[in-house]
N, C-alpha and C. Protein backbone atom coordinates (compact mmCIF):
# COMPACT_ATOMS: atom_id res chain seq x y z
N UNK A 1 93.44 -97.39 -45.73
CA UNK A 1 94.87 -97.59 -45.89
C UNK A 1 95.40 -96.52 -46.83
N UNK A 2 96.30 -96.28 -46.56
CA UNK A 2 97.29 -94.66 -47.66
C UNK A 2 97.73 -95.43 -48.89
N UNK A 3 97.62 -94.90 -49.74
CA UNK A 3 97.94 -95.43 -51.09
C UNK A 3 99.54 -95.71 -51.07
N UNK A 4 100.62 -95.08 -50.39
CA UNK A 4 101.97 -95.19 -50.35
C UNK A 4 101.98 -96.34 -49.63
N UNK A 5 101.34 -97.08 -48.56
CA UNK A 5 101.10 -97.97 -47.91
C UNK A 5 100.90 -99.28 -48.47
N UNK A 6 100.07 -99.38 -49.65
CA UNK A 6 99.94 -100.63 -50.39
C UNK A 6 100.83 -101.60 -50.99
N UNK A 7 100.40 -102.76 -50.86
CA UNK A 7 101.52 -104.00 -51.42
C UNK A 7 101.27 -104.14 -52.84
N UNK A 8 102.37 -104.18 -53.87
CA UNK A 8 101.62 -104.25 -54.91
C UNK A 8 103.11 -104.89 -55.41
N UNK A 9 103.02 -105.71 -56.78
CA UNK A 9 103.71 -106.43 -57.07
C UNK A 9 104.85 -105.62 -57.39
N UNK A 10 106.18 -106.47 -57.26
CA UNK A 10 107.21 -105.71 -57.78
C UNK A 10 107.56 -105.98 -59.17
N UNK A 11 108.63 -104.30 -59.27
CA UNK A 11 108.94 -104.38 -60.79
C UNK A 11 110.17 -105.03 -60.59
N UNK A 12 111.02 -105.30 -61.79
CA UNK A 12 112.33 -106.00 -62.28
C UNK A 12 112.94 -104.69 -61.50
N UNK A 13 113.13 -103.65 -61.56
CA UNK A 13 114.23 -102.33 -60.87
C UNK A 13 113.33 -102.59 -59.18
N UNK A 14 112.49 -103.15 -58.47
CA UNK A 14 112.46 -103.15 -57.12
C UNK A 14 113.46 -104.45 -57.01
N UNK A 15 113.07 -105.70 -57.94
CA UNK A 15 113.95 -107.10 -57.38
C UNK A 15 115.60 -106.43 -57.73
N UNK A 16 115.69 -105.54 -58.45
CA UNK A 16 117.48 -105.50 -58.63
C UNK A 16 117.59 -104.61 -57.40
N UNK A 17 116.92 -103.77 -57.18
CA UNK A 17 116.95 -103.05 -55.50
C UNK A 17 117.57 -103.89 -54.38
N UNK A 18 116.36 -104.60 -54.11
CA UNK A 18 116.88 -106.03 -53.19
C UNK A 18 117.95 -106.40 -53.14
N UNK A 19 118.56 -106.83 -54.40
CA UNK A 19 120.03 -107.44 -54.50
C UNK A 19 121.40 -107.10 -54.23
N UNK A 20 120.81 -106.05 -53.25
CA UNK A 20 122.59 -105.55 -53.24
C UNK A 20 122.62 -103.96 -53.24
N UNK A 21 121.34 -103.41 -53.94
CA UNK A 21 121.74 -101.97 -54.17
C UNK A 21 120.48 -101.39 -53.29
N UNK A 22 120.31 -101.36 -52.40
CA UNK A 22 119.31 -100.51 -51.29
C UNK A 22 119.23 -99.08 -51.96
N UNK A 23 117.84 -98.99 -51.63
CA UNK A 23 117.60 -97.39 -51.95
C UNK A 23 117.45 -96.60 -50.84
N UNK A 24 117.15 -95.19 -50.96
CA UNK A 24 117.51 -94.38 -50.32
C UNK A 24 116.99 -93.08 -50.46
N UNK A 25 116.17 -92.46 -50.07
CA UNK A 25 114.87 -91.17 -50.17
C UNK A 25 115.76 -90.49 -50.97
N UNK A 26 115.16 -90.24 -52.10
CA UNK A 26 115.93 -88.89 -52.60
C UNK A 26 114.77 -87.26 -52.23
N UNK A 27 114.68 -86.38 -53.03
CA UNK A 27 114.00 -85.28 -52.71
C UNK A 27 113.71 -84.88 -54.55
N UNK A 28 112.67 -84.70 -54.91
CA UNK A 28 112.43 -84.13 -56.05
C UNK A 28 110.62 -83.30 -56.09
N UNK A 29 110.57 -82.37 -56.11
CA UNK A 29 110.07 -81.30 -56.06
C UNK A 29 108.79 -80.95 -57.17
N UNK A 30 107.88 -81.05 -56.88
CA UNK A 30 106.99 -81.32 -57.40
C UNK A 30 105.74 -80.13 -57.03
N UNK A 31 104.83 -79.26 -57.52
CA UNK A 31 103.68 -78.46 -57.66
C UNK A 31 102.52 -78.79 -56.96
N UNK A 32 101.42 -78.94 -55.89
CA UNK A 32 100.95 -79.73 -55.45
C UNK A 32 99.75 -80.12 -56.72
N UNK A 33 99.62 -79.22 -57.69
CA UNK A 33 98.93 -79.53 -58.87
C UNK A 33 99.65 -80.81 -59.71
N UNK A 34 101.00 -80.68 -59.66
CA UNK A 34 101.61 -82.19 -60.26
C UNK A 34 101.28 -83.18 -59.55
N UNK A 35 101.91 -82.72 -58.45
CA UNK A 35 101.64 -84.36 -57.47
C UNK A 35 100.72 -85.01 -57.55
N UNK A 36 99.20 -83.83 -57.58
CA UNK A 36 97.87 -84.44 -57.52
C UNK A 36 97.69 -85.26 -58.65
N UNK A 37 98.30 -85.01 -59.74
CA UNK A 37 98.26 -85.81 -61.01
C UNK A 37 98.98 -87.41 -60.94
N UNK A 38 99.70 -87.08 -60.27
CA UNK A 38 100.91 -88.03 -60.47
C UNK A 38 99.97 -89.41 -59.63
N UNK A 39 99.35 -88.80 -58.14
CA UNK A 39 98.47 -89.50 -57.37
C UNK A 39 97.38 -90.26 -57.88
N UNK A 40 96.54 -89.41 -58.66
CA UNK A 40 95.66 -89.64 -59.66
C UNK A 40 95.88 -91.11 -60.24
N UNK A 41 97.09 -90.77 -60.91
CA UNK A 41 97.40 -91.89 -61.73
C UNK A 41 97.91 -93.36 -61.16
N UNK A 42 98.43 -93.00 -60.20
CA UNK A 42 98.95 -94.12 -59.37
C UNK A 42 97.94 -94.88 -58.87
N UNK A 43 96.93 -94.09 -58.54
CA UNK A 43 95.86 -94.67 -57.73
C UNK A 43 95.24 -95.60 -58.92
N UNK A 44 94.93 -95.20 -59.85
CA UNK A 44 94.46 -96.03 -60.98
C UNK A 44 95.29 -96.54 -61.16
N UNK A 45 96.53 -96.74 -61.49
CA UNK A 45 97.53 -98.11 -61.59
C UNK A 45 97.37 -98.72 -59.94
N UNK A 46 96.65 -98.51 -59.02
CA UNK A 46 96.73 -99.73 -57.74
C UNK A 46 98.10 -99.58 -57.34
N UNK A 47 98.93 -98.75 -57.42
CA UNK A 47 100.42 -98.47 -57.18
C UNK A 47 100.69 -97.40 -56.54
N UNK A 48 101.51 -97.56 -55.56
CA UNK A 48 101.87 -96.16 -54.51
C UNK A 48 102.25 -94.65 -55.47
N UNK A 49 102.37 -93.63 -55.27
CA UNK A 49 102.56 -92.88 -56.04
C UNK A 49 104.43 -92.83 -56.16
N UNK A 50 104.95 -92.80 -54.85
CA UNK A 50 106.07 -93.09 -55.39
C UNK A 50 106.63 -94.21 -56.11
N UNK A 51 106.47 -95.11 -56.21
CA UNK A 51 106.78 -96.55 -56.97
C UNK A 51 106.04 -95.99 -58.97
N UNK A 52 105.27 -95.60 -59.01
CA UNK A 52 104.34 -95.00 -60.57
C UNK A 52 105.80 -93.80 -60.80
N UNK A 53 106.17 -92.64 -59.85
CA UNK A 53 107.49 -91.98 -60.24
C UNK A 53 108.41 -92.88 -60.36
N UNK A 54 108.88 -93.55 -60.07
CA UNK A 54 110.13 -94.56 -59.83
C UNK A 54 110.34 -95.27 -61.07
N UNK A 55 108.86 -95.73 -61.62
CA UNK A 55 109.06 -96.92 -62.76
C UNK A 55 108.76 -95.80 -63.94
N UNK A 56 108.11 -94.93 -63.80
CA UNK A 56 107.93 -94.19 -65.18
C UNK A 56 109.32 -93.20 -65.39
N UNK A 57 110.00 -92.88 -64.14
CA UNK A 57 111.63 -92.05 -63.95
C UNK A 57 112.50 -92.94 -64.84
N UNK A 58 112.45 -94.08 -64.67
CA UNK A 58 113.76 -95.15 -64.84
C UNK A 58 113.33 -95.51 -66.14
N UNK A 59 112.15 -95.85 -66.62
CA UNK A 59 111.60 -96.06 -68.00
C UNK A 59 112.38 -95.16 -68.64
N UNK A 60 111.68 -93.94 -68.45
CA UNK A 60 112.09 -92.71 -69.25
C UNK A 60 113.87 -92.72 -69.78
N UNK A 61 114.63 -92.42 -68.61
CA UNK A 61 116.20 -92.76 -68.60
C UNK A 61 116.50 -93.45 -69.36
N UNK A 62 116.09 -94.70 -69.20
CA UNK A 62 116.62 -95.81 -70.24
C UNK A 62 115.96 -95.73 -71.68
N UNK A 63 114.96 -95.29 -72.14
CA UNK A 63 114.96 -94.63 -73.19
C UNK A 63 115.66 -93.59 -73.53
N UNK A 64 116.13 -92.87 -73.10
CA UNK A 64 117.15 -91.62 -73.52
C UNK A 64 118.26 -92.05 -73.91
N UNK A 65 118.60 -93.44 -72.62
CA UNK A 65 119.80 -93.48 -72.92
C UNK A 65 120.11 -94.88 -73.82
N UNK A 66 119.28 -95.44 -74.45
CA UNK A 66 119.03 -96.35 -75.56
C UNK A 66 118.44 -95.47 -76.89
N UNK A 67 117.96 -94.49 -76.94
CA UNK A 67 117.90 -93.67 -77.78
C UNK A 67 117.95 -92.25 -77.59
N UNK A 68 119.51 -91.73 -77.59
CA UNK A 68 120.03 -90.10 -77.23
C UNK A 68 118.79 -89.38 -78.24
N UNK A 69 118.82 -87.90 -78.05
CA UNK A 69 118.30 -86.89 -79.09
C UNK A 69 119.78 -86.89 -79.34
N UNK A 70 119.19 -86.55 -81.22
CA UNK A 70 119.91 -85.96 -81.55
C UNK A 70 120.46 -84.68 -81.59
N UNK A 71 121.69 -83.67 -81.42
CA UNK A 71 122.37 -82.88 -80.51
C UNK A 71 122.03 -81.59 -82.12
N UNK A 72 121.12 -80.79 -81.26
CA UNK A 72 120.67 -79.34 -82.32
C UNK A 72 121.71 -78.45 -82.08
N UNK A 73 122.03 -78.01 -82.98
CA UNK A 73 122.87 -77.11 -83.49
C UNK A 73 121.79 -75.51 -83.51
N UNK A 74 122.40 -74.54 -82.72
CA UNK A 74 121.66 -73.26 -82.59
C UNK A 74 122.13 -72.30 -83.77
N UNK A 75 121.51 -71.78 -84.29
CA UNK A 75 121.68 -70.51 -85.13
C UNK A 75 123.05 -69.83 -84.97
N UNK A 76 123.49 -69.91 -83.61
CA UNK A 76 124.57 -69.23 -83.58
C UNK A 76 125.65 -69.73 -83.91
N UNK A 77 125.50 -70.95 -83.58
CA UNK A 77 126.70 -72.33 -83.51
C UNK A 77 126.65 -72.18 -85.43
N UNK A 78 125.56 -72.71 -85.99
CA UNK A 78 125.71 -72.69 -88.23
C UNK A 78 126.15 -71.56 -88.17
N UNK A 79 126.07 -70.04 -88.03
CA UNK A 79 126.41 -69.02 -87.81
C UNK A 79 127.85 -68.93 -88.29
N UNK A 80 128.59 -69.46 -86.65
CA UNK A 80 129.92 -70.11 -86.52
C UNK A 80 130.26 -71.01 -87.19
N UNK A 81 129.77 -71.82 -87.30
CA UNK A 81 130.70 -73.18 -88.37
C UNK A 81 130.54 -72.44 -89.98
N UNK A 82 129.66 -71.73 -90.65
CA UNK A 82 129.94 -71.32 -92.00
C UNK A 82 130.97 -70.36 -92.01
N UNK A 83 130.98 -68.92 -90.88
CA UNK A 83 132.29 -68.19 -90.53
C UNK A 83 133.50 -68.59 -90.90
N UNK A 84 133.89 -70.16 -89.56
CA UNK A 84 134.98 -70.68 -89.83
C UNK A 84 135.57 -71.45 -91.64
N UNK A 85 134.17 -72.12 -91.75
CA UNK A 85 134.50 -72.51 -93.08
C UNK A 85 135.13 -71.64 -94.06
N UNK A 86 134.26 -70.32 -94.24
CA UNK A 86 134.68 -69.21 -94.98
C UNK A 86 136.10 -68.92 -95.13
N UNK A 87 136.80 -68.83 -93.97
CA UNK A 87 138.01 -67.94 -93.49
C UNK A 87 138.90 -69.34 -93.79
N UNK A 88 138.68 -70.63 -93.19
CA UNK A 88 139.42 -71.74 -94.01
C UNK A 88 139.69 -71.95 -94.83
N UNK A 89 138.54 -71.54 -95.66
CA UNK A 89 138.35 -71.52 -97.33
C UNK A 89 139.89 -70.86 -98.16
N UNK A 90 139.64 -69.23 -97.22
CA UNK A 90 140.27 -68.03 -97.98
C UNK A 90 141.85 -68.13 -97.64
N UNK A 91 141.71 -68.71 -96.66
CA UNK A 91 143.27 -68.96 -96.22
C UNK A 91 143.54 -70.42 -97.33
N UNK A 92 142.80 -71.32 -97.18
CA UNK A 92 143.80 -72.35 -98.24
C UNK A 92 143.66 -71.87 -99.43
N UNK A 93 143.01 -71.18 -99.98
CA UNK A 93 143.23 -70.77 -101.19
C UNK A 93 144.63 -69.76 -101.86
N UNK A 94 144.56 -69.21 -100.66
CA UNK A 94 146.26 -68.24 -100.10
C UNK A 94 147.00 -69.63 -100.13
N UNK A 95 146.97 -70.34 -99.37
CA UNK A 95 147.77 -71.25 -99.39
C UNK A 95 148.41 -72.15 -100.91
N UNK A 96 147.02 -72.32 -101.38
CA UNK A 96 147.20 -72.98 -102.57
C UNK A 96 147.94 -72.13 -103.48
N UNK A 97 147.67 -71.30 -103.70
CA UNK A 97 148.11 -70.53 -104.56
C UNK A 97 149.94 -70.34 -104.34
N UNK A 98 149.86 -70.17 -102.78
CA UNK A 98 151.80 -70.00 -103.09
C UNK A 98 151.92 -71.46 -102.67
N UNK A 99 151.54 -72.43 -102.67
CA UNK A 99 152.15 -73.76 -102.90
C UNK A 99 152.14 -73.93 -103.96
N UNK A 100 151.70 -74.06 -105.42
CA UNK A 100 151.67 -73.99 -106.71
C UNK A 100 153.03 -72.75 -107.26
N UNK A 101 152.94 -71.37 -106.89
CA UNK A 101 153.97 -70.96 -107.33
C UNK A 101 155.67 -71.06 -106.42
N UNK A 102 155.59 -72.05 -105.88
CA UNK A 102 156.69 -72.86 -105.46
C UNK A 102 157.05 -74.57 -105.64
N UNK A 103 156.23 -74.37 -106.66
CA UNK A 103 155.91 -75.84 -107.34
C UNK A 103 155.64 -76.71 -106.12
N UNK A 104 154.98 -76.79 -105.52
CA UNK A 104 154.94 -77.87 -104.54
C UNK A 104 153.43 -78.24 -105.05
N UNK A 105 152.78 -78.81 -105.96
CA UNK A 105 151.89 -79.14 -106.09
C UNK A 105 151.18 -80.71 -105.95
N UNK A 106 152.68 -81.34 -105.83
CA UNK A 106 152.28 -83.02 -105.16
C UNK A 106 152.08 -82.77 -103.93
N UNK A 107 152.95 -82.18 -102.85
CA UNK A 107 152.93 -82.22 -101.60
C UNK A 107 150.93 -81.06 -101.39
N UNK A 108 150.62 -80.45 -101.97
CA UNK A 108 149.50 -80.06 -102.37
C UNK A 108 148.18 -80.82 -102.33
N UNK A 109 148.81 -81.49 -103.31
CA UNK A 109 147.51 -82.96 -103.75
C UNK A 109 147.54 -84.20 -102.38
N UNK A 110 148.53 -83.89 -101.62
CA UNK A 110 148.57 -84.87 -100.62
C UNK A 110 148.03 -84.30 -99.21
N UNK A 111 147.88 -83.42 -99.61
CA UNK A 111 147.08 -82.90 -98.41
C UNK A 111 145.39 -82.72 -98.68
N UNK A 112 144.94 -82.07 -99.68
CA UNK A 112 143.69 -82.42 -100.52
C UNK A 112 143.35 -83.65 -99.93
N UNK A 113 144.53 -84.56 -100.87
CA UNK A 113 143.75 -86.24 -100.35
C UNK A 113 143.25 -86.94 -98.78
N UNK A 114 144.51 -85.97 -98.20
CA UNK A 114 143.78 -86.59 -96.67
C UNK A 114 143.04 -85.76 -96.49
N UNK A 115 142.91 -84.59 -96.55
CA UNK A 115 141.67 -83.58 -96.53
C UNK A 115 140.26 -84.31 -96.27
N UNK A 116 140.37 -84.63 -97.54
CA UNK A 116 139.03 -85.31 -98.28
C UNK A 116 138.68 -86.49 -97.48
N UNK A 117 139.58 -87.64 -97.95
CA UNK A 117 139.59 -88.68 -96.22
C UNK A 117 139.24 -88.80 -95.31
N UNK A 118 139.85 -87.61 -94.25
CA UNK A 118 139.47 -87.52 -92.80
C UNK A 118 137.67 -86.95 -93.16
N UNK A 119 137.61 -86.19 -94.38
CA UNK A 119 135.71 -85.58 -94.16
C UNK A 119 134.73 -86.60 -94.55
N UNK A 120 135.64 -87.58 -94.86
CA UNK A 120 134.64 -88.97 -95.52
C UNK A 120 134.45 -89.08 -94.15
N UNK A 121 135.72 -89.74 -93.48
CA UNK A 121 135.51 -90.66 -92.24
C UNK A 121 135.09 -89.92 -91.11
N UNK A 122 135.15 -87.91 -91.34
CA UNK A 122 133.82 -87.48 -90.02
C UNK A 122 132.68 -88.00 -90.28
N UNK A 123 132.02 -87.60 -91.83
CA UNK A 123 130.94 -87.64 -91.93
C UNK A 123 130.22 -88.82 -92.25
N UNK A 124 130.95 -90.67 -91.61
CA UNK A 124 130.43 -91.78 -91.50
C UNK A 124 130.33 -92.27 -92.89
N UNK A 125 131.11 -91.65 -93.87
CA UNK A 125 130.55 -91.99 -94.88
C UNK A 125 131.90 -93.87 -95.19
N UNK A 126 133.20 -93.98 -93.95
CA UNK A 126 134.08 -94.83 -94.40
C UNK A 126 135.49 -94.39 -94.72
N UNK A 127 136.40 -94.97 -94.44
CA UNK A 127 137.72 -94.65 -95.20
C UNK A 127 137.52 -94.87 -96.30
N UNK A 128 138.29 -94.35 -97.43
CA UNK A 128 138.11 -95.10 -98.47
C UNK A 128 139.32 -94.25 -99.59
């Protein structure tokens, strides 16, 4: 009998199959050195080889998507964000400076304050 051929118990994603959501051949591309692995393994799980892709595919997914990576930042990107900081920097400091010699130094401090605010509440730290 062909190993794709075998009856073997179903998982919780074959019974939600059943219910309403039929599947449907997809195509995914595989090395015949992978496959042979993939076979390998199936065969020792007593499980067709496609059904061993299917449950270890959907495993996987739902780990990713119950726990994302967290999103790396490339050399070029810190690069860029210290750049921008810099030039933000030099401009409010221009800024500050002729807001002070136009006395506007409350309307000043009120921008500071939400400044500060909105970088609490990017950086999760809370309004406050």
């Amino acid at each position: 009998m062909a190993r794709n051929a075998r009856k073997s118990r179903p998982t919780s994603t074959e019974s939600d199959a059943r219910a309403g959501d039929p599947r449907r051949a997809r195509s995914i591309r595989f090395s015949d050195s992978e496959w042979q692995l993939v076979e390998d393994a199936a065969l020792r799980q007593g499980i067709p080889a496609s059904q061993l892709v299917r449950t270890v595919m959907l495993a996987a997914v739902e780990e990713r998507l119950a726990n994302p990576a967290e999103a790396a930042l490339t050399p070029g990107h810190l690069a860029l964000i210290e750049a921008t900081y810099r030039a933000v920097y030099v401009l409010a400091t221009i800024n500050r400076e002729e807001m002070l010699d136009a006395e506007r130094a409350k309307e000043l401090d009120e921008i500071v304050a939400a400044a500060r605010r909105t970088m609490r509440e990017t950086m999760d730290e809370g309004p406050g």
